[in-house]
Protein backbone atom coordinates (compact mmCIF):
# COMPACT_ATOMS: atom_id res chain seq x y z
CA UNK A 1 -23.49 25.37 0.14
CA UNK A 2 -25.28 23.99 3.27
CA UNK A 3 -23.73 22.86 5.59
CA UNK A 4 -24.76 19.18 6.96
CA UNK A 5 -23.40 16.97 9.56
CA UNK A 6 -23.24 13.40 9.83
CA UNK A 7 -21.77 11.99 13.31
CA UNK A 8 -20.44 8.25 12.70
CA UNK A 9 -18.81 6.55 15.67
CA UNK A 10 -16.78 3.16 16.20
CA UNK A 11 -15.74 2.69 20.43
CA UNK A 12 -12.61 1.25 20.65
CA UNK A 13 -11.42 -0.08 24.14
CA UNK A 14 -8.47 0.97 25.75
CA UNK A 15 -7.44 0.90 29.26
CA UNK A 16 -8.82 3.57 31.09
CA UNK A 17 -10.82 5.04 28.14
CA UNK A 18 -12.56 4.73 25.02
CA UNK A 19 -12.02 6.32 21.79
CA UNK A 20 -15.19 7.30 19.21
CA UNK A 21 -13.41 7.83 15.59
CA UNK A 22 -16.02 10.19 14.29
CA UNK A 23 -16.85 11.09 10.99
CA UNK A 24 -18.05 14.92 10.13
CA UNK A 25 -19.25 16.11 6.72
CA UNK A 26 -18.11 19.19 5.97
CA UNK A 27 -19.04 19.40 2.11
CA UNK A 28 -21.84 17.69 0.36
CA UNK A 29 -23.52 17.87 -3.23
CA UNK A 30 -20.32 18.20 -5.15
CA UNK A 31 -19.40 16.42 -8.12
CA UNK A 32 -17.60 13.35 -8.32
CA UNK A 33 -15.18 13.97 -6.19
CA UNK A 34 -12.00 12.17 -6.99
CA UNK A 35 -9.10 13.40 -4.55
CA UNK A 36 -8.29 16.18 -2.10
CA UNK A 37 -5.38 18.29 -0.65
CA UNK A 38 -3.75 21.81 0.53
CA UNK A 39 -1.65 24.26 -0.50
CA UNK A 40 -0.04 24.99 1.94
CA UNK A 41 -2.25 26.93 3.98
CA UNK A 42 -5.72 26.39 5.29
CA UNK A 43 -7.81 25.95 2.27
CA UNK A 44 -8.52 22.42 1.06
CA UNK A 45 -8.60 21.58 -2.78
CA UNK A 46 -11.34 19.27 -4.30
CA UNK A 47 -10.81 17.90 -6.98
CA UNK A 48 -13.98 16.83 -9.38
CA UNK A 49 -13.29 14.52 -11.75
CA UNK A 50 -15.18 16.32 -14.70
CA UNK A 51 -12.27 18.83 -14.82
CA UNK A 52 -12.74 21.34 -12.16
CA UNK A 53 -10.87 21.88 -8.81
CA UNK A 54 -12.85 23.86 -6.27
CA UNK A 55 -11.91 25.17 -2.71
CA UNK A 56 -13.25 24.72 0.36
CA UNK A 57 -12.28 28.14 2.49
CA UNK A 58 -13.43 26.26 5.56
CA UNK A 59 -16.96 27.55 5.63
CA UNK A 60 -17.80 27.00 2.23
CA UNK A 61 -16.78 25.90 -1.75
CA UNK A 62 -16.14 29.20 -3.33
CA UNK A 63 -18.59 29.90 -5.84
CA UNK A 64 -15.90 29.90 -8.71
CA UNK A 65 -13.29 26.72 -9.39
CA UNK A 66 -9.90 27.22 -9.25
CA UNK A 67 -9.20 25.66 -12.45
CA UNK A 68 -11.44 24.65 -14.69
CA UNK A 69 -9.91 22.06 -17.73
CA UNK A 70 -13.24 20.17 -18.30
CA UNK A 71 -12.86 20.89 -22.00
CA UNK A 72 -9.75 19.27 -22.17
CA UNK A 73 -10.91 16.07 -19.85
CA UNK A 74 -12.51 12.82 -20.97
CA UNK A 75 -14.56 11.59 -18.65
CA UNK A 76 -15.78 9.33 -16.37
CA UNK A 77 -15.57 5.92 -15.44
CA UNK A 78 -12.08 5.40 -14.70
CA UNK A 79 -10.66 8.38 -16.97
CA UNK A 80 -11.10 12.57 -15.81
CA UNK A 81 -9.16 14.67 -13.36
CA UNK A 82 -7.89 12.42 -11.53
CA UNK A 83 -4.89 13.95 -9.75
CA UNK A 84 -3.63 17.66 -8.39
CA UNK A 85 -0.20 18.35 -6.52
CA UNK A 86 1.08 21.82 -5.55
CA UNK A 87 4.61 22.52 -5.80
CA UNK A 88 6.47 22.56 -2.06
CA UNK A 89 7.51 26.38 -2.82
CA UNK A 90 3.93 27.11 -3.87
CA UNK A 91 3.78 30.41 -1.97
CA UNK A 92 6.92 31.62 -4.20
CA UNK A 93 6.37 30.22 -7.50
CA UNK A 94 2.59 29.45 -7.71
CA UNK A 95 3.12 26.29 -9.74
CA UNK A 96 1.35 23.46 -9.34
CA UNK A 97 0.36 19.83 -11.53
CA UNK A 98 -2.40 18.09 -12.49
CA UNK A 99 -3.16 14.43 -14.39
CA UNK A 100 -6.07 14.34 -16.63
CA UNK A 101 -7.41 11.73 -19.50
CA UNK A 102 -7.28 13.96 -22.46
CA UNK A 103 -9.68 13.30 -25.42
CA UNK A 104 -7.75 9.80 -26.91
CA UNK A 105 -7.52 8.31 -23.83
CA UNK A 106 -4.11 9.69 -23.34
CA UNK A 107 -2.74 10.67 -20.01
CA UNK A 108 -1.11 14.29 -19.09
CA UNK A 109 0.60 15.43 -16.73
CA UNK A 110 0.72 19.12 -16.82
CA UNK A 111 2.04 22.69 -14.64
CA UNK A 112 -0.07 25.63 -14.09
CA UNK A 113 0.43 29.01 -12.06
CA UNK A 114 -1.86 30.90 -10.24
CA UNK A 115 -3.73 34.01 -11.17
CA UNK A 116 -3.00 37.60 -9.57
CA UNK A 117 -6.24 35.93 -7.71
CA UNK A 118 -5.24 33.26 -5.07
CA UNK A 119 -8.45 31.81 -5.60
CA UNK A 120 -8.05 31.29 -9.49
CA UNK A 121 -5.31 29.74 -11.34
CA UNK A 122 -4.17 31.22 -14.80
CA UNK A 123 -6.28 28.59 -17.42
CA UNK A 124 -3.64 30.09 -20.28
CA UNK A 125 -0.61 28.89 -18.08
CA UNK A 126 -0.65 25.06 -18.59
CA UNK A 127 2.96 23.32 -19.88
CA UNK A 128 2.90 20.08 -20.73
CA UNK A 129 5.63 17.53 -18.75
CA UNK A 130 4.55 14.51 -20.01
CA UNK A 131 1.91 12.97 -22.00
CA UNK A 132 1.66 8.81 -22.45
CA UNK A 133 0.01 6.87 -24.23
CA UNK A 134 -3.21 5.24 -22.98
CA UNK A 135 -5.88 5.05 -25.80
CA UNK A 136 -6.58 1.02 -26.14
CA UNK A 137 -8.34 0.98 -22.98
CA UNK A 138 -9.93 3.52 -20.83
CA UNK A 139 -9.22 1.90 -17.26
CA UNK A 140 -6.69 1.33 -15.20
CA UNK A 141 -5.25 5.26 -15.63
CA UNK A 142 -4.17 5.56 -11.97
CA UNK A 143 -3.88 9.27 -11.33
CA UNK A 144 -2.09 10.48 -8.09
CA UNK A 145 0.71 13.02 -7.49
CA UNK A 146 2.37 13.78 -4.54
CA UNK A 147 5.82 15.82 -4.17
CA UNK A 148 8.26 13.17 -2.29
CA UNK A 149 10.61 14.64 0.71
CA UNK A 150 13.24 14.86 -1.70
CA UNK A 151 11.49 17.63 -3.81
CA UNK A 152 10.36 15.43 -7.10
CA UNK A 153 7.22 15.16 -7.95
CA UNK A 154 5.62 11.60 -8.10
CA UNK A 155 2.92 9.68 -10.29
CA UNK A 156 1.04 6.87 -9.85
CA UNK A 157 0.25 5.01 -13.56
CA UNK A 158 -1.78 1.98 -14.45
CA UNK A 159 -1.16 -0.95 -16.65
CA UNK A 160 -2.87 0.28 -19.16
CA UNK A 161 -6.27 -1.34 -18.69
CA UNK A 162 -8.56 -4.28 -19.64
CA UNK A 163 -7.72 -7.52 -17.28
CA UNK A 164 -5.12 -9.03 -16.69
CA UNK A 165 -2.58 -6.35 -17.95
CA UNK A 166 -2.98 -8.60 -21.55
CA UNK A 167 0.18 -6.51 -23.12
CA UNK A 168 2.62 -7.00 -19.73
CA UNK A 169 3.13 -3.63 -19.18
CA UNK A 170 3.83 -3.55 -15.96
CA UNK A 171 6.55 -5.65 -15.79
CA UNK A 172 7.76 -4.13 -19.18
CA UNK A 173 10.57 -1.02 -18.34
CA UNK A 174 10.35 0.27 -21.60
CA UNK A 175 6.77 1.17 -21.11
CA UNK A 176 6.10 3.67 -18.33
CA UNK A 177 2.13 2.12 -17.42
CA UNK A 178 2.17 0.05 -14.83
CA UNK A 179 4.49 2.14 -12.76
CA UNK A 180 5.22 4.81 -10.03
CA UNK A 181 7.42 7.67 -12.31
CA UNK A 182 9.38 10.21 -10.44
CA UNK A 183 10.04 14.05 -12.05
CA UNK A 184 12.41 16.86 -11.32
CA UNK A 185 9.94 19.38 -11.84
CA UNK A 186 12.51 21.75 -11.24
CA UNK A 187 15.07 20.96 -14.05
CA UNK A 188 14.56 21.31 -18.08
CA UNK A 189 12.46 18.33 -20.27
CA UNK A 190 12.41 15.84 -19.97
CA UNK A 191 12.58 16.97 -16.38
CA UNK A 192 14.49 13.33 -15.61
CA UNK A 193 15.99 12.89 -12.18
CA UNK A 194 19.58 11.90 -12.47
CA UNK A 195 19.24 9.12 -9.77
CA UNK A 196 16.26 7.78 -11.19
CA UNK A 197 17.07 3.74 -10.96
CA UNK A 198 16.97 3.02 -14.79
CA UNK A 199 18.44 5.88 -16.01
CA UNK A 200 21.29 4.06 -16.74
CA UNK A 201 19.80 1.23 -18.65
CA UNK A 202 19.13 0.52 -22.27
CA UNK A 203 15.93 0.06 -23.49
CA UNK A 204 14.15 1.01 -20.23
CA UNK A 205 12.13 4.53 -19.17
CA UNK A 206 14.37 6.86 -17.62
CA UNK A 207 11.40 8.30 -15.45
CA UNK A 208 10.56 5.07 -13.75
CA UNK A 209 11.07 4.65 -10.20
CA UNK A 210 9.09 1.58 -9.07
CA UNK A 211 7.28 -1.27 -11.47
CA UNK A 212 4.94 -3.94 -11.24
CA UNK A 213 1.63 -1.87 -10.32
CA UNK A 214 -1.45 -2.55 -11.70
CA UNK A 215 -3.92 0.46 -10.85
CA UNK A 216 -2.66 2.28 -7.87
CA UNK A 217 -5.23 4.14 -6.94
CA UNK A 218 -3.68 6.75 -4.10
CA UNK A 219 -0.42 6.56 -2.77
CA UNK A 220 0.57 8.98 -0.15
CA UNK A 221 4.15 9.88 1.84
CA UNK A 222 4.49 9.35 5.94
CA UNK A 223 4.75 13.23 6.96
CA UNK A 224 7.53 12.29 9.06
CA UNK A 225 9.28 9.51 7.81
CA UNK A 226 9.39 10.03 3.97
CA UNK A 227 7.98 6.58 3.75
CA UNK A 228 6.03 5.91 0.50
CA UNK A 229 2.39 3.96 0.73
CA UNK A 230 1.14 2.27 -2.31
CA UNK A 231 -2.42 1.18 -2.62
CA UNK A 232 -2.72 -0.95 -5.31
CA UNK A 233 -6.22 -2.51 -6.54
CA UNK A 234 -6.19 -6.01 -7.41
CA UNK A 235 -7.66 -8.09 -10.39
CA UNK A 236 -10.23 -10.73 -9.00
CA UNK A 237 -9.27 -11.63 -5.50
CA UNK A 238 -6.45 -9.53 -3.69
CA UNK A 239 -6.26 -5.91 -2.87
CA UNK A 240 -2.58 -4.64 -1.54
CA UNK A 241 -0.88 -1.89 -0.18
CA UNK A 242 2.48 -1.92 -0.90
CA UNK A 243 5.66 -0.23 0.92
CA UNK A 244 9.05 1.27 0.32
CA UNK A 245 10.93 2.75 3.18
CA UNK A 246 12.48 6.69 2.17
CA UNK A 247 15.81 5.39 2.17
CA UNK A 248 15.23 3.42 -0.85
CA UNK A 249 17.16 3.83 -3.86
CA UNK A 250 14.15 3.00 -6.23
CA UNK A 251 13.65 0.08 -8.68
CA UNK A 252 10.85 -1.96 -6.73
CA UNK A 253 9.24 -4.41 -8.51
CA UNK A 254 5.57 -5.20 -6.56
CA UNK A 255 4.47 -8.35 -8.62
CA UNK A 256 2.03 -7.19 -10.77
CA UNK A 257 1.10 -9.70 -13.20
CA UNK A 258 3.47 -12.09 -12.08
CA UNK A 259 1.70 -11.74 -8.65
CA UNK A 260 -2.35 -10.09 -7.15
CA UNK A 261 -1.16 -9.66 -3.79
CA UNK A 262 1.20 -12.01 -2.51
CA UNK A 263 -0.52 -14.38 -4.61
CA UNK A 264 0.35 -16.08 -7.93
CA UNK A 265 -1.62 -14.76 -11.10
CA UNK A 266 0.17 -15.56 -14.08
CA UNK A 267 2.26 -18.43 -13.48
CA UNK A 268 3.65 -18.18 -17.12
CA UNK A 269 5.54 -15.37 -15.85
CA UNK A 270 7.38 -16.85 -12.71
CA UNK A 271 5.83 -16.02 -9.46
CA UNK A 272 8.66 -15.80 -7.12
CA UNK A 273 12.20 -14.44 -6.76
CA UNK A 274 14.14 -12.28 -4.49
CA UNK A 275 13.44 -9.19 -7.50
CA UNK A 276 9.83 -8.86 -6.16
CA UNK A 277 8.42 -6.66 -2.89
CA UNK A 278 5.68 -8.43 -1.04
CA UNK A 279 3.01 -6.14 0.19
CA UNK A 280 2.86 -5.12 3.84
CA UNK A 281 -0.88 -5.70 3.82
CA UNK A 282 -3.75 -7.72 1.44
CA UNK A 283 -7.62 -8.29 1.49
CA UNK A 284 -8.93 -10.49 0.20
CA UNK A 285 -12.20 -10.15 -1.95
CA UNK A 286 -14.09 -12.96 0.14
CA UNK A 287 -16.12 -10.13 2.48
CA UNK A 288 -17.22 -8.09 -0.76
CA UNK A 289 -14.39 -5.92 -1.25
CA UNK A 290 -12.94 -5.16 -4.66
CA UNK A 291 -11.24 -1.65 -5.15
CA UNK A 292 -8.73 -0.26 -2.65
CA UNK A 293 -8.21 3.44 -1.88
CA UNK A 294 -4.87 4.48 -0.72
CA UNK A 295 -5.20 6.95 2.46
CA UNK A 296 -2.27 8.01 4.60
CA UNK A 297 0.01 7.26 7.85
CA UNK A 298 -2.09 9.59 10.62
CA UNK A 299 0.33 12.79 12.13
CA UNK A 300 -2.18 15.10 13.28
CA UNK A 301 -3.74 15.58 16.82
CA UNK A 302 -7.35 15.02 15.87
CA UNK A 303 -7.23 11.36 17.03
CA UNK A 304 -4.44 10.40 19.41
CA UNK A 305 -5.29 6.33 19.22
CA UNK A 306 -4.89 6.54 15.39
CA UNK A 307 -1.12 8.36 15.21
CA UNK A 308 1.05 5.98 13.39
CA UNK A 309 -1.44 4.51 11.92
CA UNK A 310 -2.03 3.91 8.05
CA UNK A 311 -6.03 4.79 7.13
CA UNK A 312 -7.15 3.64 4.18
CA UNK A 313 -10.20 2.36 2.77
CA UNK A 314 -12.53 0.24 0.23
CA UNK A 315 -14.12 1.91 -2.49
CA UNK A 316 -17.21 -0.86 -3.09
CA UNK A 317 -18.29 -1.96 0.49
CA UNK A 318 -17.34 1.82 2.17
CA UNK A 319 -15.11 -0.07 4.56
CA UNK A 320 -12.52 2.04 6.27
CA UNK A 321 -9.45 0.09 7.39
CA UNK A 322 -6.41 1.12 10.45
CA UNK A 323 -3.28 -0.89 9.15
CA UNK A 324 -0.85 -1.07 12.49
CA UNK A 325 2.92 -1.93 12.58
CA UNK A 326 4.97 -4.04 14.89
CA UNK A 327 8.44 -3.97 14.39
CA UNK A 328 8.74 -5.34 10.56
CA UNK A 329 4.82 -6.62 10.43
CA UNK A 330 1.87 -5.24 9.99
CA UNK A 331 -1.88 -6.14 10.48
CA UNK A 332 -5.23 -4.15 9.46
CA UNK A 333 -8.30 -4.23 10.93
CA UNK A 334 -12.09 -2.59 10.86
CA UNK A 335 -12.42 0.70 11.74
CA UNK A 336 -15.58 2.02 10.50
CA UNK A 337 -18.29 0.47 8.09
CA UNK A 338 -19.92 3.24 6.26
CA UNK A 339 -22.24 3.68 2.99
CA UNK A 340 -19.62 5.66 1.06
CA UNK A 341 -18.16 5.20 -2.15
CA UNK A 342 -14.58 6.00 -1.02
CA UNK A 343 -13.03 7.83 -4.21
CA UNK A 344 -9.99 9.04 -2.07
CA UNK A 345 -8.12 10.44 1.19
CA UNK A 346 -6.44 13.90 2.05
CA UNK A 347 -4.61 15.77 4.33
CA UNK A 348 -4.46 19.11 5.34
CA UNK A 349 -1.64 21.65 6.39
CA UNK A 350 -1.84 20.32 10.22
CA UNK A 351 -1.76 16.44 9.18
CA UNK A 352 -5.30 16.05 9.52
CA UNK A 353 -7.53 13.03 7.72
CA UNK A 354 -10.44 13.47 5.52
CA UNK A 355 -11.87 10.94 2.94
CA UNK A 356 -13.91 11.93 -0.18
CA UNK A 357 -17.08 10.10 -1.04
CA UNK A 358 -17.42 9.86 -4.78
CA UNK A 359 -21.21 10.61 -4.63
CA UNK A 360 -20.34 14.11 -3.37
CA UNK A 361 -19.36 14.64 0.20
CA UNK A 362 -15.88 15.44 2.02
CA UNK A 363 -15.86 14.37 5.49
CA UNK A 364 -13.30 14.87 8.70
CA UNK A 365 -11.53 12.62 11.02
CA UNK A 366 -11.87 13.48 14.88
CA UNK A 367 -11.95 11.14 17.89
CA UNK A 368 -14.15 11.92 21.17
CA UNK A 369 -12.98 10.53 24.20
CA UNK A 370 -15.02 9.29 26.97
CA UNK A 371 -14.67 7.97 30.12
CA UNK A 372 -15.38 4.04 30.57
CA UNK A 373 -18.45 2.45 32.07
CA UNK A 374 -17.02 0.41 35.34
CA UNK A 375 -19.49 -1.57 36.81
CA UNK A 376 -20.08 -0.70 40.41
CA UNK A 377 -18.68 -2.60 43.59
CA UNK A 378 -20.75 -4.54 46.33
């Protein structure tokens, strides 16, 4: 695949220097891309939203796909591949998941194993973990897994769909849409954590660990913290990202329909109470914005202004956003407008950012520094 570059810049004034956060594309022409990520070494894995995850060796995308399900996918709109994690002992075991739409509507969340090829997984090896039910409505299917520090493996579900979440699911604990659900991958089926918050309680989904979601679209853990980031796109007015600090013992409830944002939706529901977590950050729709994409809290070395920092972005206006905090608050602001349709984020082994454009391309964080103009003496 050729290989193009596009250089996109942003100064940002500091004391004795300034900072250019630069954009590089390092894939293009690809295929919806939906999400991105390692296994823990040097290769990145795309994944297209068809059905097909593809590898970038850093050169190039390998001519064959790692795993090819498209024949077990619906897609597109909101439903596809939306969602590939590899286990933390990948190099041992070769296991890792995926979350697809299947045919119905219905979401799974499946294992494979590599191949004797460590290019190509084993098509034949897939074992089903969970499959829920998501066939009134084809949006609102979330998609994302990510292992947690503590070893269990972690998805991001929607409501269910339509507007408004018209069948309360979110807020419902016998119904697992709506929610962030947390496996033991490890154990036997139904591969249930034992300290999973409403394990103990009748009625209610023993694999839910956090509620009150309505599409969260990307959620990602802080490398060194264990801190969980929740990026969850609102109904008419208020995207959020929500928080919950690694020492949490699970159970959150973010709002959703009660609350969009930190803002009341469906007063018939109650819209306060100490049982609800206000996000750390909202935007409003007022400056065109309408679909947030989770991204992650920056580790690596590439950009030394950004570490600490929480990158995230817009998927309608292409708006890429630093959230910053201070003590217990945080504020976001602009870091780079850009024409992309901003499907998702990723990291690679060293920490680094990239963001996926849904109309094809994968691009690179970096920052240039360069010395500041100072006008001269007389």
């Amino acid at each position: 695949m050729k290989r193009t570059l596009l250089l996109v810049w942003l100064l940002v004034a500091t004391a004795a220097a300034a900072q250019d956060i630069v954009l590089t594309n390092i894939v293009t022409g690809l295929d919806l891309p939906l999400g991105l990520t390692h296994a823990g070494d040097t290769r990145l894995f795309i994944t297209l939203q068809r059905g097909r995850i593809v590898i970038w060796d850093g050169t190039r995308i390998l001519p064959a796909p790692f795993l090819d399900v498209s024949g077990l996918v619906s897609c597109c709109g909101e439903r596809g591949l939306l969602g590939v994690a590899f286990h933390p002992q990948y190099a041992t075991n070769g296991f890792f998941y995926v979350f697809y739409t299947r045919g119905d509507g219905d979401i799974v969340i499946a294992r494979y194993r590599v191949s004797s090829d460590p290019n190509r997984a084993d098509p034949a090896s897939a074992t089903a973990l969970l499959i829920l039910e998501h066939s009134q409505f084809g949006n609102h299917n979330g998609g994302q897994l990510q292992f947690g520090p503590d070893g269990y493996l972690y998805a991001g579900v929607g409501d269910g769909g339509s507007g408004g979440d018209p069948n309360n699911r979110a807020q419902n604990l016998g119904d697992p849409l709506g929610k962030i659900l947390r496996l033991d991958v490890n154990a036997a089926s139904p591969f249930i954590p034992p300290t999973n918050p409403f394990v103990p309680q009748a009625g209610a989904r023993p694999e839910i660990w956090a509620y009150g979601l309505r599409n969260p679209w990307r959620f990602s853990f802080d490398r060194e913290t264990g801190d969980l980031f929740i990026a969850d796109v609102g109904q008419a007015a208020w995207e959020e990202i929500d928080f919950q600090p690694r020492g949490s013992l699970g159970g959150e409830n973010y709002g959703w329909r009660r609350l969009e944002g930190t803002h009341c939706f469906n007063p018939t529901s109650g819209c306060s109470g100490p049982a609800l977590t206000a996000p750390i950050l909202e935007c409003s729709h007022n400056d065109g914005s309408c679909s947030v994409t989770g991204g992650y809290r920056y580790r690596g070395v590439r950009m030394p202004s950004l570490r600490g920092a929480y990158v995230y972005g817009d998927f309608c206006t292409g708006k890429l956003w630093v959230g910053t905090q201070s003590g217990e608050a945080w504020t976001s602001r602009l870091l780079l407008q850009t024409s992309m349709q901003i499907s998702s984020f990723g990291e690679d082994l060293n920490s680094e950012l990239y963001v996926v454009d849904l109309r094809g391309g994968v691009y690179a964080f970096s920052e240039r520094l360069r010395a500041r103009h100072r006008a001269a003496k007389h």
